[in-house]
PDB file of N, CA and C in Angstrom:
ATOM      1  N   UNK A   1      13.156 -10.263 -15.604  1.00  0.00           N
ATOM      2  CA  UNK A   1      12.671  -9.713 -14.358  1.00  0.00           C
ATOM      3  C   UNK A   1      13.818  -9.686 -13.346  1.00  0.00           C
ATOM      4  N   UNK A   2      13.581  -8.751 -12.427  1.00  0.00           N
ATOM      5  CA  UNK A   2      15.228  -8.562 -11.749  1.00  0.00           C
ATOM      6  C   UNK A   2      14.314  -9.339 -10.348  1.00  0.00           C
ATOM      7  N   UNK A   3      15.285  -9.819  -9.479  1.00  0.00           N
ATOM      8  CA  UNK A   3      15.202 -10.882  -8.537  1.00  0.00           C
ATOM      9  C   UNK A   3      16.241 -10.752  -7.359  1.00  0.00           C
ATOM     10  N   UNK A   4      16.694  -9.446  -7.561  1.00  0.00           N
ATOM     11  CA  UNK A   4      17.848  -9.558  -6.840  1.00  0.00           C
ATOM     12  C   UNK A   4      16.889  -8.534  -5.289  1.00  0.00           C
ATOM     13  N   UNK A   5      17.090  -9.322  -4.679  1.00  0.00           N
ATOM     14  CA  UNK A   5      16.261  -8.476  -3.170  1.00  0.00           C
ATOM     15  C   UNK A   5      16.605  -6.950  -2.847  1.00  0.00           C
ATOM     16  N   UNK A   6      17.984  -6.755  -2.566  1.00  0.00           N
ATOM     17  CA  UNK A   6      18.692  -5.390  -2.706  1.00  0.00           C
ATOM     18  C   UNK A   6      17.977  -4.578  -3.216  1.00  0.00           C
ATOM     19  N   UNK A   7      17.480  -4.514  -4.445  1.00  0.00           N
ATOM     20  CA  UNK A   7      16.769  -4.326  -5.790  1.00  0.00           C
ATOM     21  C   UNK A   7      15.281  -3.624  -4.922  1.00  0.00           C
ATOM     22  N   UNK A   8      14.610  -4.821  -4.628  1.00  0.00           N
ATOM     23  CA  UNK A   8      13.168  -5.022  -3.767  1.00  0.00           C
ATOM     24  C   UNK A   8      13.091  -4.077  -2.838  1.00  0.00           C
ATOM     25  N   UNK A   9      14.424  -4.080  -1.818  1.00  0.00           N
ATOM     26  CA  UNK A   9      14.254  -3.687  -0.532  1.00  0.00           C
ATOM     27  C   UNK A   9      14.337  -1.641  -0.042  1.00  0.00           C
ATOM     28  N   UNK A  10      15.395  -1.339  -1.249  1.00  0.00           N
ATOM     29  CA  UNK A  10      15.092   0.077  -1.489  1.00  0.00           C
ATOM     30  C   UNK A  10      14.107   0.454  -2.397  1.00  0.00           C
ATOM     31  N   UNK A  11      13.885   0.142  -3.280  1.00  0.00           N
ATOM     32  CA  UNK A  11      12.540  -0.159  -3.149  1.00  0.00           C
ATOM     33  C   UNK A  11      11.445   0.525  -2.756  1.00  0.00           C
ATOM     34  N   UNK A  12      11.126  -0.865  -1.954  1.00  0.00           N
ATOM     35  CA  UNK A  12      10.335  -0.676  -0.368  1.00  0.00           C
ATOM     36  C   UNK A  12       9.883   0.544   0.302  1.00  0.00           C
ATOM     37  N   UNK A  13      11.544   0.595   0.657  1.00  0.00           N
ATOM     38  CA  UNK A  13      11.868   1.745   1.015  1.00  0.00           C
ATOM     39  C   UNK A  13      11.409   3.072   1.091  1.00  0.00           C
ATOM     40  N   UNK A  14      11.799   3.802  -0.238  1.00  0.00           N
ATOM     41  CA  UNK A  14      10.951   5.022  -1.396  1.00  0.00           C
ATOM     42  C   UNK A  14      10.113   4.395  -1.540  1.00  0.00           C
ATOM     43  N   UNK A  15       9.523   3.611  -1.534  1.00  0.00           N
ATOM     44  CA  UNK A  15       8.242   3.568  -1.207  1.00  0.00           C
ATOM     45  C   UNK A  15       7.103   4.176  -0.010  1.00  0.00           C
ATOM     46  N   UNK A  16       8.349   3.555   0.646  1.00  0.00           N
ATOM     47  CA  UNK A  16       7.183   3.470   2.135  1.00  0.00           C
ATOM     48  C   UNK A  16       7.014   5.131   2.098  1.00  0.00           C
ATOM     49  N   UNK A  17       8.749   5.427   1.976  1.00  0.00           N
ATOM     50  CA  UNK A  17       8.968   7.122   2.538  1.00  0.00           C
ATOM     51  C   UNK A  17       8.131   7.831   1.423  1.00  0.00           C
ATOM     52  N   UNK A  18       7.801   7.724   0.749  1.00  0.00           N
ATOM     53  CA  UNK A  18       7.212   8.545  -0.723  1.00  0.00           C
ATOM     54  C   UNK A  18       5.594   8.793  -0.108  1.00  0.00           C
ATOM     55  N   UNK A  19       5.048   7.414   0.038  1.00  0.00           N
ATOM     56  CA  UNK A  19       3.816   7.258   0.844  1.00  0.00           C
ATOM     57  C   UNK A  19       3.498   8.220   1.925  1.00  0.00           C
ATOM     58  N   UNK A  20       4.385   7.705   2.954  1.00  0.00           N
ATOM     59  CA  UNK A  20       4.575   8.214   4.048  1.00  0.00           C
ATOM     60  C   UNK A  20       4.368   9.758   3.986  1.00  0.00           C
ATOM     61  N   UNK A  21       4.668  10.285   3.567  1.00  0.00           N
ATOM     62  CA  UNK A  21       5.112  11.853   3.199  1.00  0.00           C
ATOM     63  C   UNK A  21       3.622  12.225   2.490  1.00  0.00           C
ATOM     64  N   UNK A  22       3.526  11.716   1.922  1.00  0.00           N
ATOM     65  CA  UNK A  22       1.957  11.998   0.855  1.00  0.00           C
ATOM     66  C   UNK A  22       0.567  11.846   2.281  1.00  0.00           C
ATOM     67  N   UNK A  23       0.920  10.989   2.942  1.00  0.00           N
ATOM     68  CA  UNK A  23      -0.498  10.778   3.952  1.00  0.00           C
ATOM     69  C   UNK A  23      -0.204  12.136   5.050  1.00  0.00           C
ATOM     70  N   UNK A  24       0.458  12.250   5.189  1.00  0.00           N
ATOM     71  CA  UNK A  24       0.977  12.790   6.560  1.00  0.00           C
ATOM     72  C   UNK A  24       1.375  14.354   6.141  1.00  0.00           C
ATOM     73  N   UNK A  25       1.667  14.733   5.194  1.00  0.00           N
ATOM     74  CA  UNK A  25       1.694  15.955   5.180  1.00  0.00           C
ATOM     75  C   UNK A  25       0.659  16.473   4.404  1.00  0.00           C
ATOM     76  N   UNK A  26       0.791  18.363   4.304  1.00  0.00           N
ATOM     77  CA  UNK A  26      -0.390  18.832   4.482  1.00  0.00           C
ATOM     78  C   UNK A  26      -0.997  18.781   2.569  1.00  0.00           C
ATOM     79  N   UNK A  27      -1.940  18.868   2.297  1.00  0.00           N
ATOM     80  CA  UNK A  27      -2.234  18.623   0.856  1.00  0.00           C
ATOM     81  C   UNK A  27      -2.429  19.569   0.142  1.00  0.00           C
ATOM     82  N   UNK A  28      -1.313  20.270  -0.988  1.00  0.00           N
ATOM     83  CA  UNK A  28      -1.407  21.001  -1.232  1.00  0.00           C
ATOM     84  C   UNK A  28      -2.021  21.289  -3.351  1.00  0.00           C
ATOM     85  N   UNK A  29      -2.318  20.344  -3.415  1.00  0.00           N
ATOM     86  CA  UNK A  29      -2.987  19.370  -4.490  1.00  0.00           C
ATOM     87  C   UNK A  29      -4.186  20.051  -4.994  1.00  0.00           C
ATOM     88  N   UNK A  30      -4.282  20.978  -6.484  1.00  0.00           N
ATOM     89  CA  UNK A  30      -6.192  20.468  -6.798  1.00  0.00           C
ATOM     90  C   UNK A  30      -6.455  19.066  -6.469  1.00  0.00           C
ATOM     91  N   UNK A  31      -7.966  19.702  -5.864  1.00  0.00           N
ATOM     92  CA  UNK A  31      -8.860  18.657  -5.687  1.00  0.00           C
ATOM     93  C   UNK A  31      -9.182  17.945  -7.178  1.00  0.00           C
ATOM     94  N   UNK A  32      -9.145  16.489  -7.256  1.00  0.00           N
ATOM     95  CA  UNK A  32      -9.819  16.382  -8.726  1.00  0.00           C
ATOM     96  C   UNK A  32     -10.922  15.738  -9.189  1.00  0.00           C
ATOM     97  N   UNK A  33     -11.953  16.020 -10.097  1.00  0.00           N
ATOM     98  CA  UNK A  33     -13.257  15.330  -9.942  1.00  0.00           C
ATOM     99  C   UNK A  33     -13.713  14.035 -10.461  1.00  0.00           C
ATOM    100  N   UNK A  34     -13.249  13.013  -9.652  1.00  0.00           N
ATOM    101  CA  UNK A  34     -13.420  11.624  -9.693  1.00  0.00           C
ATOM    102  C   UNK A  34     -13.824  11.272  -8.546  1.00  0.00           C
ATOM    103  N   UNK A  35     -14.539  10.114  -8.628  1.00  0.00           N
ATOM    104  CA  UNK A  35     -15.297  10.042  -7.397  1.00  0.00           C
ATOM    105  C   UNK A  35     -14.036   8.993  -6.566  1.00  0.00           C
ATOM    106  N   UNK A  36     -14.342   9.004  -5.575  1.00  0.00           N
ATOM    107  CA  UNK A  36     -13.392   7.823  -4.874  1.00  0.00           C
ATOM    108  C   UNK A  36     -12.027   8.539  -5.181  1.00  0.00           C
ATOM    109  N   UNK A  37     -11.288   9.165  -5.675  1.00  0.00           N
ATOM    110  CA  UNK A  37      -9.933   9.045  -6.605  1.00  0.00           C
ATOM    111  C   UNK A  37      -8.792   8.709  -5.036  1.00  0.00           C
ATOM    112  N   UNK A  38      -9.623   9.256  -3.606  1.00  0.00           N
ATOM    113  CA  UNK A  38      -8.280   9.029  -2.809  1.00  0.00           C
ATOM    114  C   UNK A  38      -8.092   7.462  -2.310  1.00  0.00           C
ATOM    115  N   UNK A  39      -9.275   6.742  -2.650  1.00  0.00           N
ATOM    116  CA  UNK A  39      -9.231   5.229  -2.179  1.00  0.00           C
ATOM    117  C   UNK A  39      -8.433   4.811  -3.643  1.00  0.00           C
ATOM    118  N   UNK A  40      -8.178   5.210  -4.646  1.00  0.00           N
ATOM    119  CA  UNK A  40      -8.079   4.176  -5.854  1.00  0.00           C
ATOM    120  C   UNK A  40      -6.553   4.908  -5.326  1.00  0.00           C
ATOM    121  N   UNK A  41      -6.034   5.857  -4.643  1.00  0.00           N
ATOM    122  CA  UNK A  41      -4.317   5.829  -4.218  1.00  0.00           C
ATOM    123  C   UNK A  41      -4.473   5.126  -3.107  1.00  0.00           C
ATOM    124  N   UNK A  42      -5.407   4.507  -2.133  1.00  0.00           N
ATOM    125  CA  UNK A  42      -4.756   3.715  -1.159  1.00  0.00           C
ATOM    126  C   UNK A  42      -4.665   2.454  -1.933  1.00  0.00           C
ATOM    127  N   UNK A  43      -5.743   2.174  -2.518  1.00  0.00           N
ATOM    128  CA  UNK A  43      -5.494   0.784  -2.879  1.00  0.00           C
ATOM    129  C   UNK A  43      -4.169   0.635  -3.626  1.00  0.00           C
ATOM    130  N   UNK A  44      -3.732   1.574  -4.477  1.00  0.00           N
ATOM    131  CA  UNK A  44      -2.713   1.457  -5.628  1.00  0.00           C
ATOM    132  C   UNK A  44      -1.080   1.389  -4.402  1.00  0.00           C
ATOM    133  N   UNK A  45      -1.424   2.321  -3.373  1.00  0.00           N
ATOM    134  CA  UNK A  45      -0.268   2.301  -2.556  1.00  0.00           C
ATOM    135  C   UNK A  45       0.445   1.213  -1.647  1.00  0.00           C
ATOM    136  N   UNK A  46      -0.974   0.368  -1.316  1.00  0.00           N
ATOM    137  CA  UNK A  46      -0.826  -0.506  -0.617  1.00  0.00           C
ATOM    138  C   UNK A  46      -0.839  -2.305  -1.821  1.00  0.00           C
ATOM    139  N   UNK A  47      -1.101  -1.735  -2.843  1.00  0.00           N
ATOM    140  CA  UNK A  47      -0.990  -3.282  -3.956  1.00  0.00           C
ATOM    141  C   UNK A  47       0.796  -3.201  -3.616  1.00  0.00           C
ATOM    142  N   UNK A  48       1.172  -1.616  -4.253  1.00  0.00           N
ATOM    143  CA  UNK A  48       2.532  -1.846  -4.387  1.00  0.00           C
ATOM    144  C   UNK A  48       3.712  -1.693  -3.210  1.00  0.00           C
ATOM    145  N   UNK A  49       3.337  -1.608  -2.306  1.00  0.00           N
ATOM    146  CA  UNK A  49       3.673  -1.822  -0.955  1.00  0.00           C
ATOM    147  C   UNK A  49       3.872  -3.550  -0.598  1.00  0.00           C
ATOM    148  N   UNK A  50       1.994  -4.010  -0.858  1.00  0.00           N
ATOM    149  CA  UNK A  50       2.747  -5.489  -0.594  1.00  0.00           C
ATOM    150  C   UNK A  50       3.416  -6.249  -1.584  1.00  0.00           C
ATOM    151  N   UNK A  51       3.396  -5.596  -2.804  1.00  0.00           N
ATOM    152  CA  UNK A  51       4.288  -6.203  -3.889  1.00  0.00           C
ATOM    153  C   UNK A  51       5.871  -5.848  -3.366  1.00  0.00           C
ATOM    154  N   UNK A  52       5.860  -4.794  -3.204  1.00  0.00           N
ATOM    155  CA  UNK A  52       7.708  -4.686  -2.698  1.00  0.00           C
ATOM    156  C   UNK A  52       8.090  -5.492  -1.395  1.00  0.00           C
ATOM    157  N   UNK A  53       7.082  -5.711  -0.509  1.00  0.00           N
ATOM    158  CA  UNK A  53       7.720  -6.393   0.712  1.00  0.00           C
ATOM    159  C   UNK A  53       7.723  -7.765   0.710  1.00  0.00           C
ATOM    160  N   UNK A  54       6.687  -8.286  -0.321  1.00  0.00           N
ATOM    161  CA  UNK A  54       7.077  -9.894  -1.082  1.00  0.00           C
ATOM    162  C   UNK A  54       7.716 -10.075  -1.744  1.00  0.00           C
ATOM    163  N   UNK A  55       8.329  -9.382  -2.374  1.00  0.00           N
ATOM    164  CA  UNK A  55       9.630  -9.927  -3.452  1.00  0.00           C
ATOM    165  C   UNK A  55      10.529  -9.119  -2.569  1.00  0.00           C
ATOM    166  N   UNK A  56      10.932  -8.377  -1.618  1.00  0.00           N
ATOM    167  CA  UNK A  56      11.794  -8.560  -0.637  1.00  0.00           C
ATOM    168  C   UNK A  56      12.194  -9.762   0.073  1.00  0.00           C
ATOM    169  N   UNK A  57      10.936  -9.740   1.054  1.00  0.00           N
ATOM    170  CA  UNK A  57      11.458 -10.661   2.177  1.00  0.00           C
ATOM    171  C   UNK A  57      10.526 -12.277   1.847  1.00  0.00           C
ATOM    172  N   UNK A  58       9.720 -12.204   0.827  1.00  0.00           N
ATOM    173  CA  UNK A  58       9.254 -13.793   0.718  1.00  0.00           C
ATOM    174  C   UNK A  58       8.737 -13.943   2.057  1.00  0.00           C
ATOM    175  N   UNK A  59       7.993 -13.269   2.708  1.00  0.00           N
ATOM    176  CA  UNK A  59       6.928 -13.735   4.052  1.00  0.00           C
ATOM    177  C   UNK A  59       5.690 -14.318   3.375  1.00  0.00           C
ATOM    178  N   UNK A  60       5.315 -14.915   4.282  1.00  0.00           N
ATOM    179  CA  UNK A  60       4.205 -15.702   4.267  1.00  0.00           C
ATOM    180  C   UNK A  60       2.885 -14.591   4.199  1.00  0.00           C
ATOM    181  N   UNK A  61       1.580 -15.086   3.881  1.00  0.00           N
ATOM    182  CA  UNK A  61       0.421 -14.411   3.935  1.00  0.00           C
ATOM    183  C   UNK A  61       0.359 -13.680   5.173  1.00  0.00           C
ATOM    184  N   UNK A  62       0.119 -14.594   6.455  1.00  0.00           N
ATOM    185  CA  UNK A  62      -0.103 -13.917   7.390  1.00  0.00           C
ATOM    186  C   UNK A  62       0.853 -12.980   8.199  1.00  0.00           C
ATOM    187  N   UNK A  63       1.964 -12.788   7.740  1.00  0.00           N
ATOM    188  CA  UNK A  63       2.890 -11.923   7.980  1.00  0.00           C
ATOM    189  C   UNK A  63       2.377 -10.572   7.549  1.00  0.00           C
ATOM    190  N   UNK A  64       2.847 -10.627   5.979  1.00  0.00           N
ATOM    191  CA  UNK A  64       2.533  -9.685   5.098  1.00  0.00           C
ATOM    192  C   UNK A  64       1.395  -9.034   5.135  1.00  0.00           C
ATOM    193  N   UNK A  65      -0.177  -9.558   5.515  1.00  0.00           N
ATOM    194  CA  UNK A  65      -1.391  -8.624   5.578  1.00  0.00           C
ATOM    195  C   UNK A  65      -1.643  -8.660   7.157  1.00  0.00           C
ATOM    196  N   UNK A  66      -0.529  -8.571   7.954  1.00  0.00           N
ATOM    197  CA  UNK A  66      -0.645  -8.018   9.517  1.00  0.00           C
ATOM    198  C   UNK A  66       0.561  -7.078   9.499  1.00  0.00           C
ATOM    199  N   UNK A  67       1.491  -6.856   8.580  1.00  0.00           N
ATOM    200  CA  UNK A  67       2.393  -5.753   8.705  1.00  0.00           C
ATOM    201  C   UNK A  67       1.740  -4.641   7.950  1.00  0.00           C
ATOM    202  N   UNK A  68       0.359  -5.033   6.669  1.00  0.00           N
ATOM    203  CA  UNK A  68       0.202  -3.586   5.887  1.00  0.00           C
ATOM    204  C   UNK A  68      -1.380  -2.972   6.626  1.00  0.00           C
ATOM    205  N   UNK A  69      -1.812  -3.965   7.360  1.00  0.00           N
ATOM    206  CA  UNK A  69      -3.063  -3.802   8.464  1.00  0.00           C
ATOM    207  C   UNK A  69      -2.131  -2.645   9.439  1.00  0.00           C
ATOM    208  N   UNK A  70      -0.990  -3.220  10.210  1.00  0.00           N
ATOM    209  CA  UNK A  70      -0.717  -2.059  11.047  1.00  0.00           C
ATOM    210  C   UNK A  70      -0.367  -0.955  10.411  1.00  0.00           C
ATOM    211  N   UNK A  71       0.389  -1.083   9.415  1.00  0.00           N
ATOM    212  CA  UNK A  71       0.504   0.414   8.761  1.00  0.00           C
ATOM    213  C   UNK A  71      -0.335   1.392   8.496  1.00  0.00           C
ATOM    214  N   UNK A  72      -1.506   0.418   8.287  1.00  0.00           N
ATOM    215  CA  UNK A  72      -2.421   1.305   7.389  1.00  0.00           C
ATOM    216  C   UNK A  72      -3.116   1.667   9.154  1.00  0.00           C
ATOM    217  N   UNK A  73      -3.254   1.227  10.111  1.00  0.00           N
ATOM    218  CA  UNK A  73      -3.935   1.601  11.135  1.00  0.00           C
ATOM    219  C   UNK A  73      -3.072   2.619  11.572  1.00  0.00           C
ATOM    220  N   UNK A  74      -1.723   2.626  11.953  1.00  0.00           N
ATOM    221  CA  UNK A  74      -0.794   3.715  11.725  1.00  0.00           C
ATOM    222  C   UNK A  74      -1.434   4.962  11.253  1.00  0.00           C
ATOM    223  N   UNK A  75      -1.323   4.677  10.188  1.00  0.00           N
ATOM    224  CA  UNK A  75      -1.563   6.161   9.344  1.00  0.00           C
ATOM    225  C   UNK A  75      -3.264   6.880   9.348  1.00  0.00           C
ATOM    226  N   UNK A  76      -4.054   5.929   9.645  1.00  0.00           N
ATOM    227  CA  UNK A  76      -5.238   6.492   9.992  1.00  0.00           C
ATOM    228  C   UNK A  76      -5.191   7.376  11.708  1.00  0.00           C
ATOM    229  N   UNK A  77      -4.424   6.246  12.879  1.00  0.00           N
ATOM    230  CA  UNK A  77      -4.269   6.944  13.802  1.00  0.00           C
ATOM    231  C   UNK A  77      -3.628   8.419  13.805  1.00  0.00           C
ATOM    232  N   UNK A  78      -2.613   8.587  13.117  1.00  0.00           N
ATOM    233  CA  UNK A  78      -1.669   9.681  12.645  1.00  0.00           C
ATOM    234  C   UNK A  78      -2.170  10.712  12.540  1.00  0.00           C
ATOM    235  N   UNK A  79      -3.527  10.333  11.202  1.00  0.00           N
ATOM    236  CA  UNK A  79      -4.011  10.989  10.553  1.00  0.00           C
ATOM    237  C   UNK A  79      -5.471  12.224  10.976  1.00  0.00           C
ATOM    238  N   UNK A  80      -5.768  11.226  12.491  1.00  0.00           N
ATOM    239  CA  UNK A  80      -6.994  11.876  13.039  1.00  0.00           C
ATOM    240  C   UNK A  80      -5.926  13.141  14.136  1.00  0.00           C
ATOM    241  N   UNK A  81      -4.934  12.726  14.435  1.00  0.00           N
ATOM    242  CA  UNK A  81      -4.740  14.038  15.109  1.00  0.00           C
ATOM    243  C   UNK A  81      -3.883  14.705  14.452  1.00  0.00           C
ATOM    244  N   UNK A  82      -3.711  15.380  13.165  1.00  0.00           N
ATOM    245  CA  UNK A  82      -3.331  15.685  12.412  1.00  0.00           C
ATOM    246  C   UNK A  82      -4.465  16.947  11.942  1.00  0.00           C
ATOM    247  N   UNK A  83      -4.497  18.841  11.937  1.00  0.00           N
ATOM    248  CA  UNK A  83      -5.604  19.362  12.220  1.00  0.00           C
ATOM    249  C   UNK A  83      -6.286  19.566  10.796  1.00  0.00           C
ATOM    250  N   UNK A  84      -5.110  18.905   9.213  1.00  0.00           N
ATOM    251  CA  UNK A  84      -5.722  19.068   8.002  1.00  0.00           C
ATOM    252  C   UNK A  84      -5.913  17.509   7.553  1.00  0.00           C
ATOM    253  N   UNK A  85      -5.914  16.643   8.512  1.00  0.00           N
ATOM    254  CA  UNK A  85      -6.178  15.373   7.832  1.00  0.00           C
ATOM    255  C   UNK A  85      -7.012  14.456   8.587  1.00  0.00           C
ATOM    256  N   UNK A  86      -7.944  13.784   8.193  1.00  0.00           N
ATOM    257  CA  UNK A  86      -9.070  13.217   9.104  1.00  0.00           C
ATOM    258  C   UNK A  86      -8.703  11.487   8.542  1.00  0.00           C
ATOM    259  N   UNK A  87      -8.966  10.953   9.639  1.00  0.00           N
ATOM    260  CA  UNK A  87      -9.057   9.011   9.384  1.00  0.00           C
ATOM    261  C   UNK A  87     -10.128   8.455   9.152  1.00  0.00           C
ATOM    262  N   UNK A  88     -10.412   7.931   8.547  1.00  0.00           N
ATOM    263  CA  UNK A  88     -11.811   7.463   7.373  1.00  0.00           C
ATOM    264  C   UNK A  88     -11.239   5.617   7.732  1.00  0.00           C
ATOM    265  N   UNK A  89     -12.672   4.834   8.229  1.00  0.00           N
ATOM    266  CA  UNK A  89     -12.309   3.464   8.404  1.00  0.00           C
ATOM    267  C   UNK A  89     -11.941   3.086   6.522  1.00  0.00           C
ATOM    268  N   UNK A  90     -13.324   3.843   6.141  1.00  0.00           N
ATOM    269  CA  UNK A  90     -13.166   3.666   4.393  1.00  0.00           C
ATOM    270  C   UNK A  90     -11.604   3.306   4.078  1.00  0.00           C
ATOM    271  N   UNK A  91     -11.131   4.349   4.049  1.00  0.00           N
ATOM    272  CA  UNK A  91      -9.234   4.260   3.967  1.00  0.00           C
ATOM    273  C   UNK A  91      -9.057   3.421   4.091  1.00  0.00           C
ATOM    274  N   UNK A  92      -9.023   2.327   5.600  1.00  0.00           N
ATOM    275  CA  UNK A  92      -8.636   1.264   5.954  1.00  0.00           C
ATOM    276  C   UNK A  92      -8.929   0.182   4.994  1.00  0.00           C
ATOM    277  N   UNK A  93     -10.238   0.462   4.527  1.00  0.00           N
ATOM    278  CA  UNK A  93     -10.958  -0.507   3.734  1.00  0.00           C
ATOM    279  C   UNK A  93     -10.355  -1.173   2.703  1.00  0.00           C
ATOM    280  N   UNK A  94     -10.161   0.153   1.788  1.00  0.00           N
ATOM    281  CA  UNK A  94      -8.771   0.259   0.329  1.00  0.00           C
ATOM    282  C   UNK A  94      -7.873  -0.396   0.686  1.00  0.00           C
ATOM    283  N   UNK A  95      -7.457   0.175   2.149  1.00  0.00           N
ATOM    284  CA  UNK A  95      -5.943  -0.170   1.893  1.00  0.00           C
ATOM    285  C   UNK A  95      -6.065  -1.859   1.841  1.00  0.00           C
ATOM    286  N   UNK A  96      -6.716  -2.104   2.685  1.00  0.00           N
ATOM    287  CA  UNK A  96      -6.674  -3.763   3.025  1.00  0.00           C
ATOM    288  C   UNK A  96      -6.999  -4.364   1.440  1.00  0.00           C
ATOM    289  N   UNK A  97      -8.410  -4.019   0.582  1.00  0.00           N
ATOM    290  CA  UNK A  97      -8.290  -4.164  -0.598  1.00  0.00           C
ATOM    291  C   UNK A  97      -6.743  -4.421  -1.385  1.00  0.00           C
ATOM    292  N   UNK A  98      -6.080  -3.389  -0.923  1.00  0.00           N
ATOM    293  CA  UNK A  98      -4.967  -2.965  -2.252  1.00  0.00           C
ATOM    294  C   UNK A  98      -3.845  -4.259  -2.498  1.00  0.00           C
ATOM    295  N   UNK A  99      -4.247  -4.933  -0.817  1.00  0.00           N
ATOM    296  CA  UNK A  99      -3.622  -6.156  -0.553  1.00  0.00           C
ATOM    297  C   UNK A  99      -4.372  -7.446  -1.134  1.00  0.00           C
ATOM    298  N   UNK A 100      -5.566  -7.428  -0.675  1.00  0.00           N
ATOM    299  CA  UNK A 100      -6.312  -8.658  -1.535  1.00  0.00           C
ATOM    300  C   UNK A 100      -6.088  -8.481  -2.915  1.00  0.00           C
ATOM    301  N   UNK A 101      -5.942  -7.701  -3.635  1.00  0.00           N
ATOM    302  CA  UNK A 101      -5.525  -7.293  -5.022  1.00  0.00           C
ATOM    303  C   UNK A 101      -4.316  -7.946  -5.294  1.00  0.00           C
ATOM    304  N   UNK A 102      -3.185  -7.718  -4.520  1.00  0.00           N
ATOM    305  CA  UNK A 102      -1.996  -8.195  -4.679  1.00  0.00           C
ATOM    306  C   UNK A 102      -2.130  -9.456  -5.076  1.00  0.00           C
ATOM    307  N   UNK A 103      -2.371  -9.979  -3.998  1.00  0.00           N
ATOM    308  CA  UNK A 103      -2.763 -11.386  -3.829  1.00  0.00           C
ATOM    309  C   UNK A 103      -3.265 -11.753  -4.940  1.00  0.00           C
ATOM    310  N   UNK A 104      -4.259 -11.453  -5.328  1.00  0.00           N
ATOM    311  CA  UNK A 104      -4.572 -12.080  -6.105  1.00  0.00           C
ATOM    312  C   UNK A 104      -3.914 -11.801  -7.991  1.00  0.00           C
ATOM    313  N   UNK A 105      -3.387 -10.783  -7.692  1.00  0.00           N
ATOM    314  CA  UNK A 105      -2.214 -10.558  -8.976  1.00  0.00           C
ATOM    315  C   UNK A 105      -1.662 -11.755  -9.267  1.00  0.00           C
ATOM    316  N   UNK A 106      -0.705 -11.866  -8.014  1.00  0.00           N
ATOM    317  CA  UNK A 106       0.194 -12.794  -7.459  1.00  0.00           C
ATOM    318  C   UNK A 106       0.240 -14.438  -7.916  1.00  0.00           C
ATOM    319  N   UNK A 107      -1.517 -14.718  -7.586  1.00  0.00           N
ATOM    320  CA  UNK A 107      -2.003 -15.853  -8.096  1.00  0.00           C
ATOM    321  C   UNK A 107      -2.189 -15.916  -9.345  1.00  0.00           C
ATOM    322  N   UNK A 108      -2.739 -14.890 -10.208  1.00  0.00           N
ATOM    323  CA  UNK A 108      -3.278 -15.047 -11.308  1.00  0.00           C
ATOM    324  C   UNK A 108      -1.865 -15.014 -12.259  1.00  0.00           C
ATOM    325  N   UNK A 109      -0.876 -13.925 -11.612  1.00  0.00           N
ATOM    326  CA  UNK A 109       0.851 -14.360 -12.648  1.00  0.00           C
ATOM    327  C   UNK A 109       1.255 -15.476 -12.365  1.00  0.00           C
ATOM    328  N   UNK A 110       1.098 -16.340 -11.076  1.00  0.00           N
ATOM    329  CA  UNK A 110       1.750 -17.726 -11.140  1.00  0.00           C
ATOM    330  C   UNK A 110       0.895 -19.130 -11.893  1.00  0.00           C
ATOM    331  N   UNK A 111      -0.684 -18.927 -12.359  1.00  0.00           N
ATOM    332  CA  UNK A 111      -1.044 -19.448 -12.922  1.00  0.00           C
ATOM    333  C   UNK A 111      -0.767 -19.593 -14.197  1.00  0.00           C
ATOM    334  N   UNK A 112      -0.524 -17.655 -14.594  1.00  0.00           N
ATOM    335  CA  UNK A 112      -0.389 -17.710 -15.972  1.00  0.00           C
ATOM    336  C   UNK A 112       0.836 -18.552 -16.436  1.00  0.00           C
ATOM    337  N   UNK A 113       1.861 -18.103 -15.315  1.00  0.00           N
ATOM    338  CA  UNK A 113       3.308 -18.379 -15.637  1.00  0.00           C
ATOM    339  C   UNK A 113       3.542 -20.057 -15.823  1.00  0.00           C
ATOM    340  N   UNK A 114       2.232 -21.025 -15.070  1.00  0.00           N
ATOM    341  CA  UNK A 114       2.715 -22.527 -15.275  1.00  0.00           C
ATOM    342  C   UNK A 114       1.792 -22.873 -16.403  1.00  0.00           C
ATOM    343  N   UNK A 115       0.988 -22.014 -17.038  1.00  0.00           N
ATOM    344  CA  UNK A 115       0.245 -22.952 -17.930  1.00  0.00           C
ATOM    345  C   UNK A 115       1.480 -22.337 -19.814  1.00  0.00           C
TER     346      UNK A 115
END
């Protein structure tokens, strides 16, 4: 497993900007028929969001799910005055999910990893 932060932090990065770009601009995408399918990308965006900014910077809990809370409030604000994209608390919902998910990844690899 690579460990080297550098590594983590661009990353991050293309991350954030990859994201970023996907919420905020206009959608030019078939629609596809799954139910939920745009919450199962917040959640997936925001697991690996707080996975890159913990093996970056090693913050604490309450750091980490008050930096992906503002983001994600960010991008809902963004998103309502935006005239092809509407803000759904739902969204918020995922995203915060995508983090309890982490978390609990997180826990369940460091359990696996000491037994």
């Amino acid at each position: 497993m690579i460990y080297h932060p550098r590594v983590y932090q661009t990353a991050l990065v293309l991350a954030f900007l990859s994201i970023s770009f996907l919420v905020f601009s206009k959608p030019n995408y078939p629609e596809l028929d799954i139910n939920h399918f745009d919450k199962y990308g917040h959640i997936g965006a925001f697991w690996l969001l707080s996975w890159l900014t913990y093996a970056s910077f090693h913050w604490r809990w309450p750091a980490l799910v008050g930096a992906m809370a503002s983001y994600a409030v960010f991008i809902e604000v963004i998103q309502s005055k935006l005239p092809y994209r509407s803000a759904e608390v739902a969204d918020f919902i995922a995203d915060m999910f995508g983090v309890v998910l982490f978390y609990a990844s997180l826990w369940l690899y460091r359990r696996v990893r000491q037994a």
